[in-house]
C-alpha atoms as a PDB file:
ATOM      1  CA  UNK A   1     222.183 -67.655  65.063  1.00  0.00           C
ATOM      2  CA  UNK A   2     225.913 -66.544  63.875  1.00  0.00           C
ATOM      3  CA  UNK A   3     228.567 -66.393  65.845  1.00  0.00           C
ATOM      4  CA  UNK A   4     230.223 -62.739  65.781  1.00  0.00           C
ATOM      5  CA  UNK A   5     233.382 -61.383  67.182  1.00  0.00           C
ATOM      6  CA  UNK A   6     234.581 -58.211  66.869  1.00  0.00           C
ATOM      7  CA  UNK A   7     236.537 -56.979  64.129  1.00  0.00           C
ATOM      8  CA  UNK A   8     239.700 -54.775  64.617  1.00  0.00           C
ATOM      9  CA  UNK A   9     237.712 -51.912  62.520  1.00  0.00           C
ATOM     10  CA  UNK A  10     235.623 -52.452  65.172  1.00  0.00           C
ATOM     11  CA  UNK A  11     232.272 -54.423  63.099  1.00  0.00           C
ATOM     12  CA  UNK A  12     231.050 -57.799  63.368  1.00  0.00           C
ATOM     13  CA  UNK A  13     232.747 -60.728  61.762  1.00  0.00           C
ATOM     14  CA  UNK A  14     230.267 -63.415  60.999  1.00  0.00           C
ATOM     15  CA  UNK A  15     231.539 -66.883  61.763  1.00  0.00           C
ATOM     16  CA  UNK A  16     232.417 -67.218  57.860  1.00  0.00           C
ATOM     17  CA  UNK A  17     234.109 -63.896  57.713  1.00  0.00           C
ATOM     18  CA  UNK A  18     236.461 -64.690  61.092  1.00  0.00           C
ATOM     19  CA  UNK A  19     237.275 -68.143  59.662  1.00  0.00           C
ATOM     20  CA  UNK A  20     238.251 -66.402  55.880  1.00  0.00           C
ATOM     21  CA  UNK A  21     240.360 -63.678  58.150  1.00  0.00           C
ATOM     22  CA  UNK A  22     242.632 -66.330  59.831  1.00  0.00           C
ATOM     23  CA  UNK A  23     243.623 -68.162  56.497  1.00  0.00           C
ATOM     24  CA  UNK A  24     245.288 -64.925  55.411  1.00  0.00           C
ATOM     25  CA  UNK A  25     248.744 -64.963  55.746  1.00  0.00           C
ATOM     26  CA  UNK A  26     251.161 -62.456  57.060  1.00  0.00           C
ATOM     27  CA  UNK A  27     254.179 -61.679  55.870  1.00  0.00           C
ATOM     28  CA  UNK A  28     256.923 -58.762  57.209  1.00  0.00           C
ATOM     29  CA  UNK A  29     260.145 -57.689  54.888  1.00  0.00           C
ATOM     30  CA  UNK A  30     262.924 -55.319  55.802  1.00  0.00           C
ATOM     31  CA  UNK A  31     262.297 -52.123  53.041  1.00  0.00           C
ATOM     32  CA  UNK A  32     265.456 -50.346  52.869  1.00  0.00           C
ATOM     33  CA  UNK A  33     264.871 -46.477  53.661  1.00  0.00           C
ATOM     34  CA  UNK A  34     265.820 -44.933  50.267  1.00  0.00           C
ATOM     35  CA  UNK A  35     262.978 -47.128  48.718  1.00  0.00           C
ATOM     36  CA  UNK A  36     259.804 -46.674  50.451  1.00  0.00           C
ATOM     37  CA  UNK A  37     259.162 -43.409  48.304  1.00  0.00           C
ATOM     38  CA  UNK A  38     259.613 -45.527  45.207  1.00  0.00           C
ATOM     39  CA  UNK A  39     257.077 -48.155  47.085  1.00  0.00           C
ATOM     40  CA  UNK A  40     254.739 -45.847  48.822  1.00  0.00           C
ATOM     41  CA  UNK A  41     254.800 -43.367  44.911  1.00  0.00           C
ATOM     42  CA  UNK A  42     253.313 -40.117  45.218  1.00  0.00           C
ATOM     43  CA  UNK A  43     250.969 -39.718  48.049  1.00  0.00           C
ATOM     44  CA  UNK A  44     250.855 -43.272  48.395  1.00  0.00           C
ATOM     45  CA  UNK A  45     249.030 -44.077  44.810  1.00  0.00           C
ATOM     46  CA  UNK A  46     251.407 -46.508  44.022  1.00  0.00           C
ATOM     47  CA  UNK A  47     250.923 -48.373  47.013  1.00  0.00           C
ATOM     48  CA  UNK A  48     247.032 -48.005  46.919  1.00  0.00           C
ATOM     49  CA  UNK A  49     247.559 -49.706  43.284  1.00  0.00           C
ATOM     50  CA  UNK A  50     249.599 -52.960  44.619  1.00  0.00           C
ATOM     51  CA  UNK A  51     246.238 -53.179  47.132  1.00  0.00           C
ATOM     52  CA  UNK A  52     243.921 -53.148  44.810  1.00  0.00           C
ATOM     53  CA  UNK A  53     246.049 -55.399  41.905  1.00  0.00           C
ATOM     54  CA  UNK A  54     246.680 -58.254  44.829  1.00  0.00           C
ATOM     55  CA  UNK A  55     244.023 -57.634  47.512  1.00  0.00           C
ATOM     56  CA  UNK A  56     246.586 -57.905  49.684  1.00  0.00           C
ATOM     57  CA  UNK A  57     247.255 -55.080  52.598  1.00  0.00           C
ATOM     58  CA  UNK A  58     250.305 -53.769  52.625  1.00  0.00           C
ATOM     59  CA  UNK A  59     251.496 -51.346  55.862  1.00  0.00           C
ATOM     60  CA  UNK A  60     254.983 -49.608  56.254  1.00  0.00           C
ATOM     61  CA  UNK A  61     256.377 -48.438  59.514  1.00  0.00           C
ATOM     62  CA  UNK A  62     256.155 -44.915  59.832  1.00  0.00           C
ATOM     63  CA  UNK A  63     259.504 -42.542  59.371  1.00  0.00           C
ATOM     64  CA  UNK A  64     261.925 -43.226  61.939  1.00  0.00           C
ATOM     65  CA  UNK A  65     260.088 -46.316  62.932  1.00  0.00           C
ATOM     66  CA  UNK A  66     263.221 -49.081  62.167  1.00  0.00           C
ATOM     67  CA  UNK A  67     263.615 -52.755  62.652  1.00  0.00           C
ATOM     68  CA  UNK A  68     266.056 -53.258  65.591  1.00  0.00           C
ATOM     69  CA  UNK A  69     269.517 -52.843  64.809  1.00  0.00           C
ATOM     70  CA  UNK A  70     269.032 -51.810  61.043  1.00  0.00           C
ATOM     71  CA  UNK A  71     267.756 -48.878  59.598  1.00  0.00           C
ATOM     72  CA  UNK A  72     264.856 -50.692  57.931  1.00  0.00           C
ATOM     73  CA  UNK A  73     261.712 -49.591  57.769  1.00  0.00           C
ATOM     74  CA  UNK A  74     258.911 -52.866  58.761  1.00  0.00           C
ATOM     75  CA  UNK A  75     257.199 -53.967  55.748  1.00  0.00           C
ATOM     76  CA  UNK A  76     254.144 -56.126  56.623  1.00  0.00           C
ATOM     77  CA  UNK A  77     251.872 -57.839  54.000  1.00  0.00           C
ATOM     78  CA  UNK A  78     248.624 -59.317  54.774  1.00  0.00           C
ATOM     79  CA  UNK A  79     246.081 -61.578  52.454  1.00  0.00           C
ATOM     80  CA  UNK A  80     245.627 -64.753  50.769  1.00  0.00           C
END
């Protein structure tokens, strides 16, 4: 039998699927507040086509969410 863990969405990983999740890397950037519109586009289709070119996941803090000290928004990349 497989061993599963559980996912953050909350599924089962198979063994195969846990081991592929942990090679991803992870990656966070300072995005300067004037250019997450220009990154995010209009209702977020511009950022919905970077996923889908790369396969990467790509989250941004939400408004008013800075990194310490600056007033950067967290940029966090995820994949392979």
């Amino acid at each position: 039998s497989s061993c599963l863990a559980r996912g953050a969405a909350g599924g089962f990983l198979t063994a195969e699927k846990l081991a592929a999740e942990s090679a991803k890397e992870l990656v966070e950037i300072a995005v300067p507040e004037n250019l997450v519109g220009a990154i995010l586009g209009k209702g977020g289709k511009t950022l919905v086509e970077y996923q889908e070119l790369t396969g990467a996941r790509i989250q941004i803090s939400k408004k008013g969410e800075f990194l310490p000290g600056t007033r950067n928004r967290r940029g966090t990349i995820t994949g392979s």
